[in-house]
C-alpha atoms as a PDB file:
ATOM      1  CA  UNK A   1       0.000   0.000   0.000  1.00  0.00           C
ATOM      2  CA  UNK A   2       2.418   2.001   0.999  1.00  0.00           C
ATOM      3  CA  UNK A   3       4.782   1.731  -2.209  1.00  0.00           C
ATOM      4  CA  UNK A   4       1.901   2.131  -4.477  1.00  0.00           C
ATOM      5  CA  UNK A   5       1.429   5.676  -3.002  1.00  0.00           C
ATOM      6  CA  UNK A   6       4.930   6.327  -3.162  1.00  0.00           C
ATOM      7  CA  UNK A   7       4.586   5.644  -6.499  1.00  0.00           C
ATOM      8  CA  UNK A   8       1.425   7.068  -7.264  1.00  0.00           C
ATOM      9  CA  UNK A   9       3.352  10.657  -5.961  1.00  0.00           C
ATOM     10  CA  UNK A  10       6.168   9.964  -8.123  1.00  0.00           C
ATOM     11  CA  UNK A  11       3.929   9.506 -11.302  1.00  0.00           C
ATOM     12  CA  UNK A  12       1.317  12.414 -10.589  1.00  0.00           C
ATOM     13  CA  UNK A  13       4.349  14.949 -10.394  1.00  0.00           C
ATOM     14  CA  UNK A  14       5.065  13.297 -13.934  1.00  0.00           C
ATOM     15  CA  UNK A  15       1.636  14.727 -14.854  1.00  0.00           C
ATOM     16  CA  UNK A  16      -0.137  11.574 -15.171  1.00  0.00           C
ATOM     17  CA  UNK A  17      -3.748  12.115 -14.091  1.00  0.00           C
ATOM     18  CA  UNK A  18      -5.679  10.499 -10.677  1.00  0.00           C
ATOM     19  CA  UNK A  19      -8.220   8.272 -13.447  1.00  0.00           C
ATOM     20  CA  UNK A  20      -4.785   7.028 -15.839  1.00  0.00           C
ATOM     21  CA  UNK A  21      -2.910   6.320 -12.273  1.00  0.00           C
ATOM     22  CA  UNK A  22      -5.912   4.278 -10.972  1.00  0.00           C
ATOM     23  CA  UNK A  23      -6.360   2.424 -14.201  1.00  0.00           C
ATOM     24  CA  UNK A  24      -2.839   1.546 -13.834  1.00  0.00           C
ATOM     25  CA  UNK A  25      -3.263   0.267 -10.396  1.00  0.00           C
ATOM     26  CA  UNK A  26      -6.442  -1.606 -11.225  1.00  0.00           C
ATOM     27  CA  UNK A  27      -8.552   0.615  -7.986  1.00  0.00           C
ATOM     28  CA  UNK A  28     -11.066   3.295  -8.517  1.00  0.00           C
ATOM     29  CA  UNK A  29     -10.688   6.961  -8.295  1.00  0.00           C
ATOM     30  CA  UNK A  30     -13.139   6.568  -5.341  1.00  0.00           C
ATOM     31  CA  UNK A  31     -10.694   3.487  -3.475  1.00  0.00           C
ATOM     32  CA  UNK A  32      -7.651   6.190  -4.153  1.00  0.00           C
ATOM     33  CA  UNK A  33      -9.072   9.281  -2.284  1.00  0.00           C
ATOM     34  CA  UNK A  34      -9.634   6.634   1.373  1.00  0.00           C
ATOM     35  CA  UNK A  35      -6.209   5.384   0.866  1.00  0.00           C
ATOM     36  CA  UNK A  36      -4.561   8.712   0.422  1.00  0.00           C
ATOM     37  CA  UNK A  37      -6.283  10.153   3.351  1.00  0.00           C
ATOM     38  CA  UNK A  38      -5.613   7.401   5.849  1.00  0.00           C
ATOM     39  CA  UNK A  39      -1.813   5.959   4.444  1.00  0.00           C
ATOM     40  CA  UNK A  40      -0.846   9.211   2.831  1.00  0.00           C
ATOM     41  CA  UNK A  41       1.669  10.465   5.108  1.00  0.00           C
ATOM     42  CA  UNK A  42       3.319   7.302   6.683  1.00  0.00           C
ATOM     43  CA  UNK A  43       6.269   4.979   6.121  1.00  0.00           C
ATOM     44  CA  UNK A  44       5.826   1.545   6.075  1.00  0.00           C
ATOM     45  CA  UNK A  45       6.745   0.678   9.442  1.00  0.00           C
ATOM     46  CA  UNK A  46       4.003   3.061  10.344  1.00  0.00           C
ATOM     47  CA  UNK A  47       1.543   1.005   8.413  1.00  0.00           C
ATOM     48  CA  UNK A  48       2.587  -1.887   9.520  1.00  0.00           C
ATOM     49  CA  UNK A  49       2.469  -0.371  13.513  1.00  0.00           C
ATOM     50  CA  UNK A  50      -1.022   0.705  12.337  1.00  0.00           C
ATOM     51  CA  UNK A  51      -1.783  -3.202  11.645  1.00  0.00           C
ATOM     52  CA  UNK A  52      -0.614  -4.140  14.611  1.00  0.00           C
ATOM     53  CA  UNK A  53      -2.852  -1.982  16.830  1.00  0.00           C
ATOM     54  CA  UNK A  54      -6.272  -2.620  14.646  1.00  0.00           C
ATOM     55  CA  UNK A  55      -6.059  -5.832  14.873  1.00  0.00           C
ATOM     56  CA  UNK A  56      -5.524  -5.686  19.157  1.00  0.00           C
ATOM     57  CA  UNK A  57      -7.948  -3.059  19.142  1.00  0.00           C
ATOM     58  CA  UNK A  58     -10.176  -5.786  17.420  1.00  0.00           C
ATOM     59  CA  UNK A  59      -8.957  -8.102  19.966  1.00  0.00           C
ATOM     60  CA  UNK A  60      -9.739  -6.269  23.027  1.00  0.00           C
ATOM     61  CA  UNK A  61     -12.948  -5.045  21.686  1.00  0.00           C
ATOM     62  CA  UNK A  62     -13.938  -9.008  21.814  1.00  0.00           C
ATOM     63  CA  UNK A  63     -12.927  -9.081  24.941  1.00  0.00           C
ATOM     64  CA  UNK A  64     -14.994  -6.791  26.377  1.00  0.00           C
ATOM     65  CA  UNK A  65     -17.671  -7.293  24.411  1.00  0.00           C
ATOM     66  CA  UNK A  66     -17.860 -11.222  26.218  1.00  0.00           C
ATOM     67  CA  UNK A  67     -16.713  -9.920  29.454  1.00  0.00           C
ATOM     68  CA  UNK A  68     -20.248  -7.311  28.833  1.00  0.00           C
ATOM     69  CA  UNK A  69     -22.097 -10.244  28.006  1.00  0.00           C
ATOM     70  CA  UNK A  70     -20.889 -12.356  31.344  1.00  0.00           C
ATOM     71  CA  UNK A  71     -21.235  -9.261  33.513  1.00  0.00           C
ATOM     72  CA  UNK A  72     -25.458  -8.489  32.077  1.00  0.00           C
ATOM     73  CA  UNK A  73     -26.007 -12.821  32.542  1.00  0.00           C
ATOM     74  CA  UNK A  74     -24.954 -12.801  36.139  1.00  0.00           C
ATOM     75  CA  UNK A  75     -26.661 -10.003  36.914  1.00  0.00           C
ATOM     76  CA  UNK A  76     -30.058 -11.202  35.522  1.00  0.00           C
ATOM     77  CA  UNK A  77     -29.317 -14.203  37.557  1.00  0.00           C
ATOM     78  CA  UNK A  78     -28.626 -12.590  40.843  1.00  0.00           C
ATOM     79  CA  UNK A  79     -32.119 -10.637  40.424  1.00  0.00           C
ATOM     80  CA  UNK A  80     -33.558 -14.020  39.399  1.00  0.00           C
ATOM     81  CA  UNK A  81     -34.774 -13.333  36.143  1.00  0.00           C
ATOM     82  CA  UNK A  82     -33.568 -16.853  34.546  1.00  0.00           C
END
C-alpha cells in the first residue's frame, strides 16, 4: 500500500492524471481518495504499527464485548430473572 502511493506521488508529479494512475493500479478513483487520506503520510513501518494496533484493538474489543455479556447474565441471575 504504501509503495503504491509512493509511487502514485512519483507519477502524478510526472503529470499523469488520478483516473490514468488508478487504471494503472487496477482501484477506482473513489478506493484512491480513502487510501490517500488514511496511508498518505506514513512509512511503512508506520503502516505496519497501524496493523498491529487494529487488529488488538479488534482483539480487546472481543474481549470486552464477552466480558459485557458475562457481567449483564450474572446479573439477571442474581435478580432471578432466569
Amino acid at each position: 500500500m504504501i509503495r503504491k502511493l509512493s509511487r502514485w506521488r512519483r507519477d502524478a508529479q510526472q503529470g499523469a492524471t488520478v483516473a490514468e494512475l488508478s487504471r494503472s493500479f487496477g482501484i477506482t478513483e473513489t478506493t484512491w481518495y480513502p487510501w490517500k487520506y488514511t496511508y498518505g503520510g506514513m512509512k511503512a513501518t508506520d503502516a505496519k504499527r497501524l496493523k498491529e494496533l487494529e487488529a488488538e484493538n479488534r482483539r480487546l474489543k472481543t474481549i470486552v464485548a464477552d466480558l459485557t455479556l458475562d457481567n449483564t447474565i450474572l446479573g439477571e441471575i442474581a435478580v432471578g430473572k432466569v
